[in-house]
N, C-alpha and C. Protein backbone atom coordinates (compact mmCIF):
# COMPACT_ATOMS: atom_id res chain seq x y z
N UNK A 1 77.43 77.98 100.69
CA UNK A 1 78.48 78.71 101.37
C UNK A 1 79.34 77.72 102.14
N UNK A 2 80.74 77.85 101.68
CA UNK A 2 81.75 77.20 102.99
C UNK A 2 82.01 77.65 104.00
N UNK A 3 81.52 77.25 105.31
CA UNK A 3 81.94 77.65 106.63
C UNK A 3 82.99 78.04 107.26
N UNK A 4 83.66 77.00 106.27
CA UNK A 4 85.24 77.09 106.43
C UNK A 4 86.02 78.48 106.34
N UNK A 5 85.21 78.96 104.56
CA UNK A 5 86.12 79.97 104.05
C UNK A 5 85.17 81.14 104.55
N UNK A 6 84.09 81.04 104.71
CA UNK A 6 83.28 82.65 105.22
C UNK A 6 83.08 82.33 107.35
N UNK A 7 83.73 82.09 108.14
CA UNK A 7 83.61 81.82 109.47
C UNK A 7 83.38 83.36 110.16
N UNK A 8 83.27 84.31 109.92
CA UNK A 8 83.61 85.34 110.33
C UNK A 8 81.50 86.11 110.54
N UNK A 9 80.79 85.52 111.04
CA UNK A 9 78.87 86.19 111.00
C UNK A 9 79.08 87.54 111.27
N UNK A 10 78.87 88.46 110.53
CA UNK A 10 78.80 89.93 110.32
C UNK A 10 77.20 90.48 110.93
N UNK A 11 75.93 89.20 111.01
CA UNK A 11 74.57 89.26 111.29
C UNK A 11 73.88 89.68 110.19
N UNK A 12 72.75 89.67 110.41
CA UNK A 12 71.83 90.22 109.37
C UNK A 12 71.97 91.39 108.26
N UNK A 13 71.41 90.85 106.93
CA UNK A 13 71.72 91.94 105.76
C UNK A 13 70.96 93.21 106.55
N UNK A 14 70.15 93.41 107.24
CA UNK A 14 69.02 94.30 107.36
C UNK A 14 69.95 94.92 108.62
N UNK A 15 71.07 95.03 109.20
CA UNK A 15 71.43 95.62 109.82
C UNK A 15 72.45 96.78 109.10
N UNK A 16 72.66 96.46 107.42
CA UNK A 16 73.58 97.27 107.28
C UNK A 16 72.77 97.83 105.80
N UNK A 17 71.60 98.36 105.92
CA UNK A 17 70.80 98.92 105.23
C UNK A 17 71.44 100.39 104.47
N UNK A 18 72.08 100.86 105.25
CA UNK A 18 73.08 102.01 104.55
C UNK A 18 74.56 101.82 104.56
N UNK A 19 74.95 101.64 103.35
CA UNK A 19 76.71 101.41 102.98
C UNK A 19 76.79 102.71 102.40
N UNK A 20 78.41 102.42 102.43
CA UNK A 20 79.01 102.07 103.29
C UNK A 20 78.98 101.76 104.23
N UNK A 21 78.90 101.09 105.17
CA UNK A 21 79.28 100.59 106.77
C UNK A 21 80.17 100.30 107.36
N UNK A 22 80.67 100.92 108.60
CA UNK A 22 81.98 100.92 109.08
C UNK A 22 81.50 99.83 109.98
N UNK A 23 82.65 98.84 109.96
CA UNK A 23 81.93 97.64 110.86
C UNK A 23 83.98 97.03 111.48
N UNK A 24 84.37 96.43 112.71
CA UNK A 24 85.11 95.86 113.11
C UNK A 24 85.43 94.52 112.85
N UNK A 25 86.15 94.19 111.86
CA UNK A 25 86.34 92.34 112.03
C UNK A 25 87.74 92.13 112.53
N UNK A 26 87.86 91.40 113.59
CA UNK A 26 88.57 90.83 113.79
C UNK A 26 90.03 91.82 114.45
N UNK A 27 89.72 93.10 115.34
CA UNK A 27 90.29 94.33 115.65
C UNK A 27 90.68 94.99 114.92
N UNK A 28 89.92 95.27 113.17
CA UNK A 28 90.66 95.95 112.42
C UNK A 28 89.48 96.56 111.94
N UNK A 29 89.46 97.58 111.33
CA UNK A 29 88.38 98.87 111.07
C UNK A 29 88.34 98.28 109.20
N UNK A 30 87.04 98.04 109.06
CA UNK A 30 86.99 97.90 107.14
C UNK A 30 85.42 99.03 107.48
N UNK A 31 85.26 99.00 105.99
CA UNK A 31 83.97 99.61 105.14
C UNK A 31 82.98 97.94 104.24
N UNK A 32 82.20 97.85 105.05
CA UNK A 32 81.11 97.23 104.18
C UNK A 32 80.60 97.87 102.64
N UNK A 33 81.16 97.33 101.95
CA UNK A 33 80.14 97.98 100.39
C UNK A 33 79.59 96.79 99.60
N UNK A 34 78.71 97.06 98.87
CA UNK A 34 77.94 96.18 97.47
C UNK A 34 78.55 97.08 96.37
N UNK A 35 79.17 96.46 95.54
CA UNK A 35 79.12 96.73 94.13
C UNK A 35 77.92 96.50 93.07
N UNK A 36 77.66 97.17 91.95
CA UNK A 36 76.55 97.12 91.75
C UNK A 36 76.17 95.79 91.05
N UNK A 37 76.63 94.32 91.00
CA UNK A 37 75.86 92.98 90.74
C UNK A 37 75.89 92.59 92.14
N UNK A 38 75.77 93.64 93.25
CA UNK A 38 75.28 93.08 94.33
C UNK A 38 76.04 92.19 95.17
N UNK A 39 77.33 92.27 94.92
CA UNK A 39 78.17 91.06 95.64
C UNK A 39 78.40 91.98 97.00
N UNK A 40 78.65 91.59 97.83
CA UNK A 40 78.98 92.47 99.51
C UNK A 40 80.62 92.27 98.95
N UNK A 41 81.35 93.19 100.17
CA UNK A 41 83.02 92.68 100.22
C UNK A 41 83.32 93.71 101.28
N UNK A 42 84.69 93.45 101.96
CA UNK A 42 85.06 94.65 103.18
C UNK A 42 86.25 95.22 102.74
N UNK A 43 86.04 96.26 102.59
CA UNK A 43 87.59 96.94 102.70
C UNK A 43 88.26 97.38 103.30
N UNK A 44 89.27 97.36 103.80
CA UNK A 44 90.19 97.91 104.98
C UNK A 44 90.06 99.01 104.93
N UNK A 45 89.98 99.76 106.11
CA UNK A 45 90.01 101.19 106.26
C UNK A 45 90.94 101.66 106.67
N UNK A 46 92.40 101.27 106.07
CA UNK A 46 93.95 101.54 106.23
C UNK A 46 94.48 101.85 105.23
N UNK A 47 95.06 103.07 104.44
CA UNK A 47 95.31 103.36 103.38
C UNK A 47 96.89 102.48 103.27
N UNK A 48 96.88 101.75 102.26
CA UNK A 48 98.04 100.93 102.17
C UNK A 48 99.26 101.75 101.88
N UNK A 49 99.48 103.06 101.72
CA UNK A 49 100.51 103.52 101.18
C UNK A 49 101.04 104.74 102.31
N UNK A 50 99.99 105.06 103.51
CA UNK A 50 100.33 105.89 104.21
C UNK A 50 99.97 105.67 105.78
N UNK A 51 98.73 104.23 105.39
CA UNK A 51 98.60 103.96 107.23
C UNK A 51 97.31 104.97 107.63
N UNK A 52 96.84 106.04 106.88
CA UNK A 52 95.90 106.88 107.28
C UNK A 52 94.73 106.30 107.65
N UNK A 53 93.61 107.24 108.42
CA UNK A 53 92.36 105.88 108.47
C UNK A 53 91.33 106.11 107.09
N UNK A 54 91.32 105.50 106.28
CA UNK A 54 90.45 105.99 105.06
C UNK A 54 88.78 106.15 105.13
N UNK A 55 88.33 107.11 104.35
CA UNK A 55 87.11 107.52 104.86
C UNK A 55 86.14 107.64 103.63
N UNK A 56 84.63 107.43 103.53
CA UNK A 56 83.93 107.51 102.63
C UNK A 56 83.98 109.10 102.03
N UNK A 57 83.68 109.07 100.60
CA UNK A 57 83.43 110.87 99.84
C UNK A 57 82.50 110.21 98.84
N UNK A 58 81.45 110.53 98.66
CA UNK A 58 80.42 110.09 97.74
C UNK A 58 80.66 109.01 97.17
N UNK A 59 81.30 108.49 95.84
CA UNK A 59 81.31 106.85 95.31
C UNK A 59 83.02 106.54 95.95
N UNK A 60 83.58 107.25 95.99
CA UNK A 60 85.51 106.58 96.45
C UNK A 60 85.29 106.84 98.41
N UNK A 61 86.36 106.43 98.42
CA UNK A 61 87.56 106.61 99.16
C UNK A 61 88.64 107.44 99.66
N UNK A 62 89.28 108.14 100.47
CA UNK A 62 89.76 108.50 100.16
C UNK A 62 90.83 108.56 101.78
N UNK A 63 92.37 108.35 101.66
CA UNK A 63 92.82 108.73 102.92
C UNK A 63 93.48 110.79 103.37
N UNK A 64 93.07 111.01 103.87
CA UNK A 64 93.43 112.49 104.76
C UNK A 64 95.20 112.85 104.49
N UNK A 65 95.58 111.73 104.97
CA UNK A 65 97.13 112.19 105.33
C UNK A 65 98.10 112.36 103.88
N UNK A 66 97.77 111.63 102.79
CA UNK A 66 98.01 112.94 101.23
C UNK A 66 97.23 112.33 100.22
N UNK A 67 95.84 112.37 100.40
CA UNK A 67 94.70 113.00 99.44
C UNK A 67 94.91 111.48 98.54
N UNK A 68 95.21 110.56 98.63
CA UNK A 68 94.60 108.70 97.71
C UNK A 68 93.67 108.88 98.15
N UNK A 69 93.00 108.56 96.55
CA UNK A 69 91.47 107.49 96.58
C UNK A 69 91.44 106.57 96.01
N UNK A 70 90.51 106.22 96.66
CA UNK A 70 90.41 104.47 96.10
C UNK A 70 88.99 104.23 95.44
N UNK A 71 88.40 103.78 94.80
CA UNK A 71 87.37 102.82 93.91
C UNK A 71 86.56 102.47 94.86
N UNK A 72 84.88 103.11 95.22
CA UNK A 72 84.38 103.10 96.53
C UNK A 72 83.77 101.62 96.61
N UNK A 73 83.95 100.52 95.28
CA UNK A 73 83.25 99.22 95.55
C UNK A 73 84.57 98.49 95.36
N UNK A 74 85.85 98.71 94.65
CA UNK A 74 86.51 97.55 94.44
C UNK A 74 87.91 97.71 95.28
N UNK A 75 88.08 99.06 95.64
CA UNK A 75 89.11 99.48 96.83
C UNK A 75 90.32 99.92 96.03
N UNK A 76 90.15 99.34 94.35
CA UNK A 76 91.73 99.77 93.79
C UNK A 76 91.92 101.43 93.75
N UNK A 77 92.77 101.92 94.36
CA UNK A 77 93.30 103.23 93.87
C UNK A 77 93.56 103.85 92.87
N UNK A 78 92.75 105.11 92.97
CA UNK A 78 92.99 106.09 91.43
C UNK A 78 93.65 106.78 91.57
N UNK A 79 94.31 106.86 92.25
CA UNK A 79 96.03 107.73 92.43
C UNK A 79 96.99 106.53 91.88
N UNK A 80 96.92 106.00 91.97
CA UNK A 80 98.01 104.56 91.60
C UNK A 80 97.61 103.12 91.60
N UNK A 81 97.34 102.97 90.71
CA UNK A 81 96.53 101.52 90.44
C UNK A 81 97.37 100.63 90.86
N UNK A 82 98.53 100.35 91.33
CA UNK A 82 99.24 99.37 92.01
C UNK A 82 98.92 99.32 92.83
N UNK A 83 98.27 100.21 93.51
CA UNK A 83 98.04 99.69 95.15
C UNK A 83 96.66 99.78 95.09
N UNK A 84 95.98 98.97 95.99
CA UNK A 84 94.34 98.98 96.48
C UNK A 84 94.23 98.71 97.81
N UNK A 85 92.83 98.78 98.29
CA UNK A 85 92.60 98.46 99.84
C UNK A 85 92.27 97.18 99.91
N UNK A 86 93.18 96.26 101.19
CA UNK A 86 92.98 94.94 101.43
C UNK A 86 91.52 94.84 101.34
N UNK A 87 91.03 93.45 100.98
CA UNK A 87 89.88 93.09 101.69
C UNK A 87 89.43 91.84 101.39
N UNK A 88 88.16 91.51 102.61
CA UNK A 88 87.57 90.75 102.73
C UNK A 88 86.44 89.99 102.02
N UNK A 89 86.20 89.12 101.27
CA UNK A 89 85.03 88.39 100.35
C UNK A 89 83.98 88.15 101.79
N UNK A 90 82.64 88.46 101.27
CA UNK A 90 82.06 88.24 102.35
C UNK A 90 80.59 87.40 101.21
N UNK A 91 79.94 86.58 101.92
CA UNK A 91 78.78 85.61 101.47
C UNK A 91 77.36 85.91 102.24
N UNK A 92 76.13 85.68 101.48
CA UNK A 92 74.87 85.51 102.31
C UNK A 92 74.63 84.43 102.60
N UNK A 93 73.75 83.82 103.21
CA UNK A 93 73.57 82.75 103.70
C UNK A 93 72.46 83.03 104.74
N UNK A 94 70.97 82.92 104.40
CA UNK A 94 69.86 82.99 104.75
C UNK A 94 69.79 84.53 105.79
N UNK A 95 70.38 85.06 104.34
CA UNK A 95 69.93 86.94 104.89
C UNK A 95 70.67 87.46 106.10
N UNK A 96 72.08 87.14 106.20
CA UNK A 96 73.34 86.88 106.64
C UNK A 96 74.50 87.50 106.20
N UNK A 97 75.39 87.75 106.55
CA UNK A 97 76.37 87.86 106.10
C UNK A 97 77.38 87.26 106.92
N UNK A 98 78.50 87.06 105.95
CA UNK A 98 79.27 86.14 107.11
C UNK A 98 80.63 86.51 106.10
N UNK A 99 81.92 86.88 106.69
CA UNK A 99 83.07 87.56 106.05
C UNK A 99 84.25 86.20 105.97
N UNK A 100 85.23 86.32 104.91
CA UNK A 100 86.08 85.21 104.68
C UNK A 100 86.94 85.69 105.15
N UNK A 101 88.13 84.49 105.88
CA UNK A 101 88.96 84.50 107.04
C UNK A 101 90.11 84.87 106.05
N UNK A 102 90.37 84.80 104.51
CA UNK A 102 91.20 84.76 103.78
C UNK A 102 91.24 86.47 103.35
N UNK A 103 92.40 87.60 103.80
CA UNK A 103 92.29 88.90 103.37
C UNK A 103 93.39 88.57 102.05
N UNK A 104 92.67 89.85 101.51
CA UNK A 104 92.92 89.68 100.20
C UNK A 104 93.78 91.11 99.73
């Protein structure tokens, strides 16, 4: 792991035993998820097309203020595949997590 590119310690995998997880980086509200080869990543919990706060519904996404969802591991939207939810690459590192400073 580069220090450089993951600087952001999220703490222990064992603290976020149920994902989604709503977690704060950096004064901004994301969702912790694993996709299923197990990679972690954060997604913004700001619907890019309306600003709403976006919220878990069984596998998606979805924002309140006019009904987008998004792809509950990769954030792209199934209302409009042009748009997806920013996010964060995040790494382990001795049962760790630690989030990249680079949003995506």
């Amino acid at each position: 792991m580069n220090e450089d590119r993951y600087p952001i310690d999220l703490g222990p995998s064992s603290l976020y035993a149920s994902l989604p997880a709503e977690i704060t980086v950096e004064g901004s509200p994301y969702w912790l998820v694993r996709d299923p080869e197990g990679e972690y990543r954060l997604l913004m919990a700001v619907c890019p097309h309306a600003g709403g706060d976006v919220r878990p519904h069984e596998d998606i996404f979805y924002c309140p203020l006019h009904f987008w969802t998004f792809h509950g591991k990769t954030g792209v939207c199934l209302s409009d595949p042009g748009y997806r939810l920013a996010y964060r690459k995040v790494a382990v590192n001795n049962e760790r997590l630690y989030a990249s400073a680079e949003l995506h």
